[in-house]
C-alpha atoms as a PDB file:
ATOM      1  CA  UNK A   1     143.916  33.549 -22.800  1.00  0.00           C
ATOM      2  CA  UNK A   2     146.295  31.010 -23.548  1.00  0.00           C
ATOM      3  CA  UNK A   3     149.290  32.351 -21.049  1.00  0.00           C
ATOM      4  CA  UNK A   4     146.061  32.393 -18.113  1.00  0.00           C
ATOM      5  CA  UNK A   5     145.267  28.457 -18.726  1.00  0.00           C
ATOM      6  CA  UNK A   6     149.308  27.974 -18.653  1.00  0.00           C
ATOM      7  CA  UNK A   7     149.579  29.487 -15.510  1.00  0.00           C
ATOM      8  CA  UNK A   8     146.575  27.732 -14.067  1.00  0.00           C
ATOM      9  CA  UNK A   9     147.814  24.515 -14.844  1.00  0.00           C
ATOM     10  CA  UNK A  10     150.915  25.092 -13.607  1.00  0.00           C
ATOM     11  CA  UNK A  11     149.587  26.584 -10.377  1.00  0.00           C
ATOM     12  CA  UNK A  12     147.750  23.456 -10.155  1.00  0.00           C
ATOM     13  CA  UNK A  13     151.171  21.655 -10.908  1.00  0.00           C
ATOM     14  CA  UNK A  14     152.775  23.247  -8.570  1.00  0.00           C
ATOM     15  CA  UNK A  15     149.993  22.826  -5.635  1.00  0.00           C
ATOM     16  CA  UNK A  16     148.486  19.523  -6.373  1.00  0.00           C
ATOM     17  CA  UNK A  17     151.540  17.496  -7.692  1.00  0.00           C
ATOM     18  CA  UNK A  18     153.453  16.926  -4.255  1.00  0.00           C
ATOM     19  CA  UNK A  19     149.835  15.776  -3.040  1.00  0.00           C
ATOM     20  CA  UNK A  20     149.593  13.387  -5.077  1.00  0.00           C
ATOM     21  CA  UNK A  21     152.923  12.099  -4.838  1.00  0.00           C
ATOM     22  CA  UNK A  22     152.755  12.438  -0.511  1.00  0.00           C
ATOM     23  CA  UNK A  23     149.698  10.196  -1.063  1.00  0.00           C
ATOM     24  CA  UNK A  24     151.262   7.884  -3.708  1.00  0.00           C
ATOM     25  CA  UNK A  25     154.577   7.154  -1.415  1.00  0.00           C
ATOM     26  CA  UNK A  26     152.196   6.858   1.695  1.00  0.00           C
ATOM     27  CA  UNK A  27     150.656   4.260   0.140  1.00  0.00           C
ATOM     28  CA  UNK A  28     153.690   2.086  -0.658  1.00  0.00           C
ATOM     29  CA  UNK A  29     155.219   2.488   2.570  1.00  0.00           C
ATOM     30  CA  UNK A  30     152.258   1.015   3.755  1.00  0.00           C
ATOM     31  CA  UNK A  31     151.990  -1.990   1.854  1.00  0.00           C
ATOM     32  CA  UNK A  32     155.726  -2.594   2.237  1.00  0.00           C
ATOM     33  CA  UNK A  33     155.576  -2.573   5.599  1.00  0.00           C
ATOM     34  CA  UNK A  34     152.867  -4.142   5.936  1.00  0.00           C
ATOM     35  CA  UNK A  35     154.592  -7.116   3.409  1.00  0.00           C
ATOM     36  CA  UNK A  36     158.200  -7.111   5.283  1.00  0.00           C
ATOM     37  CA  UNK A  37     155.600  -7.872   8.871  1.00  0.00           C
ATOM     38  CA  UNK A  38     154.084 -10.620   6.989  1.00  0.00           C
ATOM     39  CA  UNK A  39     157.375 -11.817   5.701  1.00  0.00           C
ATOM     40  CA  UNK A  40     158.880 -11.318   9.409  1.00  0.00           C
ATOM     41  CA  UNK A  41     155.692 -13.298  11.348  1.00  0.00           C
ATOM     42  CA  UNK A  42     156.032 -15.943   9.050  1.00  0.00           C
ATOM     43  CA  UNK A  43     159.861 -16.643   8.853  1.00  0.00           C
ATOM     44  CA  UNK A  44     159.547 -16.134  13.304  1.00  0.00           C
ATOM     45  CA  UNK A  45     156.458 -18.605  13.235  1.00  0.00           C
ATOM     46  CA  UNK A  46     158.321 -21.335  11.117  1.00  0.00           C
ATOM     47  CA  UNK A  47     161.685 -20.775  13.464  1.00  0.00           C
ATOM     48  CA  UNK A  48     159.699 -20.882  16.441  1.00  0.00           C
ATOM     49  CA  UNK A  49     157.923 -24.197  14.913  1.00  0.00           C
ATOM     50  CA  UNK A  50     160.972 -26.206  13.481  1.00  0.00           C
ATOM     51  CA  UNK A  51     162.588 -25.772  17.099  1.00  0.00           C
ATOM     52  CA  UNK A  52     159.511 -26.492  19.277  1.00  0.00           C
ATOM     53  CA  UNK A  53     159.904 -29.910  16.826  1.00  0.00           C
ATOM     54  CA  UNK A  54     163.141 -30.651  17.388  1.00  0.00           C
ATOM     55  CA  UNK A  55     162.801 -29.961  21.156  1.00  0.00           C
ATOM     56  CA  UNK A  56     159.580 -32.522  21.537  1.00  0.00           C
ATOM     57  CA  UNK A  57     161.724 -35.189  19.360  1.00  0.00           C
ATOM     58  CA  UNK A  58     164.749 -34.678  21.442  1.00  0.00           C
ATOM     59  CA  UNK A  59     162.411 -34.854  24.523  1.00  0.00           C
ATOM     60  CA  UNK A  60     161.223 -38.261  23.769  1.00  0.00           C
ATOM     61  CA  UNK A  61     164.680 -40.006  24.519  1.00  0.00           C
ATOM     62  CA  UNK A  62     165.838 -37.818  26.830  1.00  0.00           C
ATOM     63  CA  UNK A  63     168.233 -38.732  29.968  1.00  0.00           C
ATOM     64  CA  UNK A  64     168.924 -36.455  32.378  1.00  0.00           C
ATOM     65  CA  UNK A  65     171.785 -38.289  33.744  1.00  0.00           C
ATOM     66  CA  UNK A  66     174.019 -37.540  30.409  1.00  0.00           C
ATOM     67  CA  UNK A  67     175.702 -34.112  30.650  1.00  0.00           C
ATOM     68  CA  UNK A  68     175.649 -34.356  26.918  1.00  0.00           C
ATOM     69  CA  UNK A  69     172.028 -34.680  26.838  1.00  0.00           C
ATOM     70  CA  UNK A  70     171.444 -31.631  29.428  1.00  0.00           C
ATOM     71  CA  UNK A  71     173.778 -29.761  27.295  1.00  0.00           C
ATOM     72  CA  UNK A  72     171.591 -30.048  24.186  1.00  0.00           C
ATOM     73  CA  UNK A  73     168.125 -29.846  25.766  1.00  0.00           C
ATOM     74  CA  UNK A  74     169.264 -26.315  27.072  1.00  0.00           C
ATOM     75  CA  UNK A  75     170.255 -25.380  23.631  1.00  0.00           C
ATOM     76  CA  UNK A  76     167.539 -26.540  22.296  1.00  0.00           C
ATOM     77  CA  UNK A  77     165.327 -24.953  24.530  1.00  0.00           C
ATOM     78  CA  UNK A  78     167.410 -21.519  24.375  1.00  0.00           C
ATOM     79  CA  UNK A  79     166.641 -22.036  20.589  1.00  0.00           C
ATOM     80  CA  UNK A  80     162.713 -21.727  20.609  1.00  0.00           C
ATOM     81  CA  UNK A  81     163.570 -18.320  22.866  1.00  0.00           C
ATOM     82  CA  UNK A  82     164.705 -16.014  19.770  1.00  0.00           C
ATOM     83  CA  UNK A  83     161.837 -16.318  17.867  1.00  0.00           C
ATOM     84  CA  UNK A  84     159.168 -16.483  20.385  1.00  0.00           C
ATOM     85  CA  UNK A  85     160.290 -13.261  21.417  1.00  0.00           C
ATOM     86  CA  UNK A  86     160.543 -12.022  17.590  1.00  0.00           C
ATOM     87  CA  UNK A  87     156.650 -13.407  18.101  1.00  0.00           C
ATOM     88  CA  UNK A  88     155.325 -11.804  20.861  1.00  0.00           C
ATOM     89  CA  UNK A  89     157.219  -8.322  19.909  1.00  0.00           C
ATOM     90  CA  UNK A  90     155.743  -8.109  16.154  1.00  0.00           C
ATOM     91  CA  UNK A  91     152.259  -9.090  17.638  1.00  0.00           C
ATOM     92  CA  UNK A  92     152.630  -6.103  20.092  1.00  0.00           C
ATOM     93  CA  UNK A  93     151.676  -3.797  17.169  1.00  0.00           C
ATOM     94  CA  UNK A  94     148.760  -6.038  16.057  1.00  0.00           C
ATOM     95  CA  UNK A  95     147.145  -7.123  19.698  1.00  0.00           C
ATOM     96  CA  UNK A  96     143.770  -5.969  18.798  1.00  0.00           C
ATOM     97  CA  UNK A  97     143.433  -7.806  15.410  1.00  0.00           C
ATOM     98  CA  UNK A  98     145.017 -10.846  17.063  1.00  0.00           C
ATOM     99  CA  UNK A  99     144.780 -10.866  20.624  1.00  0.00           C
ATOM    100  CA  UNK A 100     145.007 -15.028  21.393  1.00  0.00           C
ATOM    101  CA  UNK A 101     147.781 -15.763  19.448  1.00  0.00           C
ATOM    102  CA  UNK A 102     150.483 -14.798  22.229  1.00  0.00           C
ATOM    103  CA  UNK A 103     148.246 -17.283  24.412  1.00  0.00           C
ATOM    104  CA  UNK A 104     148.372 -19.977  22.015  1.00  0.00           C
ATOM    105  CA  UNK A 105     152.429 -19.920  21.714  1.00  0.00           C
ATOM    106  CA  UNK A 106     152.708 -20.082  25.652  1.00  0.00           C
ATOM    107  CA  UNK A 107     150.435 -22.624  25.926  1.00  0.00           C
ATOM    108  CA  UNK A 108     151.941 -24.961  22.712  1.00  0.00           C
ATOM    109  CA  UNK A 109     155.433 -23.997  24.879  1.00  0.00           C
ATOM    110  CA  UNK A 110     154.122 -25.020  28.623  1.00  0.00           C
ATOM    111  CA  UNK A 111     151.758 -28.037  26.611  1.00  0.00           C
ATOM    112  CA  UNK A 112     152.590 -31.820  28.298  1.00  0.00           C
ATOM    113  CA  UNK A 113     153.420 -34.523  26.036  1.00  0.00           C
ATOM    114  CA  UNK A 114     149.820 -35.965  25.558  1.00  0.00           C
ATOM    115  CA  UNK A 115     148.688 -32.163  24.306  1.00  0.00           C
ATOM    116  CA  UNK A 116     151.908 -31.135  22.365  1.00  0.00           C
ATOM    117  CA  UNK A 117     150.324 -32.068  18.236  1.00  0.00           C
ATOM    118  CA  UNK A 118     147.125 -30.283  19.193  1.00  0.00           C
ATOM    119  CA  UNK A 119     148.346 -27.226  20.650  1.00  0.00           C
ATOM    120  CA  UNK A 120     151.054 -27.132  17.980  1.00  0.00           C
ATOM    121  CA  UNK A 121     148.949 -27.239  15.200  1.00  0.00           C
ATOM    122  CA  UNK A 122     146.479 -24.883  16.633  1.00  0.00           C
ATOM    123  CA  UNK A 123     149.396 -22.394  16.376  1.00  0.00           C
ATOM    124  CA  UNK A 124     150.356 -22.918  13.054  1.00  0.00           C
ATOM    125  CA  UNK A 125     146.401 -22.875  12.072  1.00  0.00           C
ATOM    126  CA  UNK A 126     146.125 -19.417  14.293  1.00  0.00           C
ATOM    127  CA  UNK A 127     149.373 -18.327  12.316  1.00  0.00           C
ATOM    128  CA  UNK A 128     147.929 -19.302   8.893  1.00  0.00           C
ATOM    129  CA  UNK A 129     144.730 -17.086   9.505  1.00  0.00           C
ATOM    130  CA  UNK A 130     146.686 -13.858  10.733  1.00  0.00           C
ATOM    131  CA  UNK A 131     149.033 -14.206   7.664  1.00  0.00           C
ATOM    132  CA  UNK A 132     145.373 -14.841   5.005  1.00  0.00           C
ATOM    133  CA  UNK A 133     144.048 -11.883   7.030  1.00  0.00           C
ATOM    134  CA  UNK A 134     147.119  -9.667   6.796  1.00  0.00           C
ATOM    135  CA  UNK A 135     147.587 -10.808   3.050  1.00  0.00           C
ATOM    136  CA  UNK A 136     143.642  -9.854   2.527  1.00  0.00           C
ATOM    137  CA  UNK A 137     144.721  -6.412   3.536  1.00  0.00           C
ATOM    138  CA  UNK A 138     146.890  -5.575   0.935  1.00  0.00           C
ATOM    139  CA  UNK A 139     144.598  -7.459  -1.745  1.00  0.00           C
ATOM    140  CA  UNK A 140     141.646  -5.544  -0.659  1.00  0.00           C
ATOM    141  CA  UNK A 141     143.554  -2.632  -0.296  1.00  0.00           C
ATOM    142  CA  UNK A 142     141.578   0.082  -2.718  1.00  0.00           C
ATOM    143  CA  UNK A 143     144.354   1.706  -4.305  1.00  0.00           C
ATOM    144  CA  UNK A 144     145.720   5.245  -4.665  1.00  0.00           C
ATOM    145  CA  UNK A 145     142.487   6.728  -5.608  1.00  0.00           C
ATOM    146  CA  UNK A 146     140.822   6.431  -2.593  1.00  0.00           C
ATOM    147  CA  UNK A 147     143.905   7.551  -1.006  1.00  0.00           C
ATOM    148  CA  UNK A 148     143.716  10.509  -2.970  1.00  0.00           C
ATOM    149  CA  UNK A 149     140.255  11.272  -2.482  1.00  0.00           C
ATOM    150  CA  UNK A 150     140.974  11.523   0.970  1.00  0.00           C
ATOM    151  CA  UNK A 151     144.238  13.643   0.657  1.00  0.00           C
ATOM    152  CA  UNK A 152     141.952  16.427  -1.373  1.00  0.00           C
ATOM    153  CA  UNK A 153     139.608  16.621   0.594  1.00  0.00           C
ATOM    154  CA  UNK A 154     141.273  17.275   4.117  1.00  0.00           C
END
């Protein structure tokens, strides 16, 4: 009797281990990715901010008729491109969840001078929200059990 429950449990061990450890590394890869997007949208939304700053401030005293001046509003312009990009391309994956953010960005970028504190901060308000919802996520996340549950039955 004893040699019959051995085997059983190592049938079991055999069978239902690599389950449960599919379903345990499933869910980490998960949440890390899920962390490094976070981490990624924030650090592009704070590059993309700090830039569109220095590119209003810069725009304030600009002259058009020092080559100097062109020189740096191009570079400073050619800085916000980068991370608006970085934007728009880790948003691809998330349109449905966030579908006006992209809309926001363009418009902050294409604002005039009376609009440009409004539409900026409605971007980094919009940003704040997808980053609480994203973060939510993770929190709310209901573990490995309920990943397992799933992986048993199917």
């Amino acid at each position: 009797m004893t040699s019959f429950l051995a085997l059983v449990i190592a049938v079991l061990a055999v069978f239902v281990g690599p389950m449960v450890t599919w379903a345990v590394a499933r869910q980490q890869i998960a949440v890390a990715a899920r962390e490094t997007w976070i981490r990624d949208f924030r650090e592009c939304v704070a590059t993309l901010i700090t830039a569109y700053d220095e590119f209003v401030l810069f725009t304030r005293t600009y002259s058009s008729t020092d080559p100097q001046q062109v020189q740096k509003l191009a570079l400073l312009n050619s800085a916000q491109r980068l991370p608006y990009h970085q934007i728009r391309l880790l948003i691809a994956g998330h349109d449905q969840a966030h579908p006006s953010f992209p809309d926001l960005v363009d418009g902050m970028l294409q604002s005039e001078t009376d609009a440009n504190a409004v539409r900026r901060n409605g971007v980094v308000e919009a940003a704040a929200a997808i980053l609480r919802q994203e973060r939510a996520i993770i929190e709310n996340d209901p573990g490995i059990w309920s990943v397992l549950r799933t992986s048993l039955k199917s």
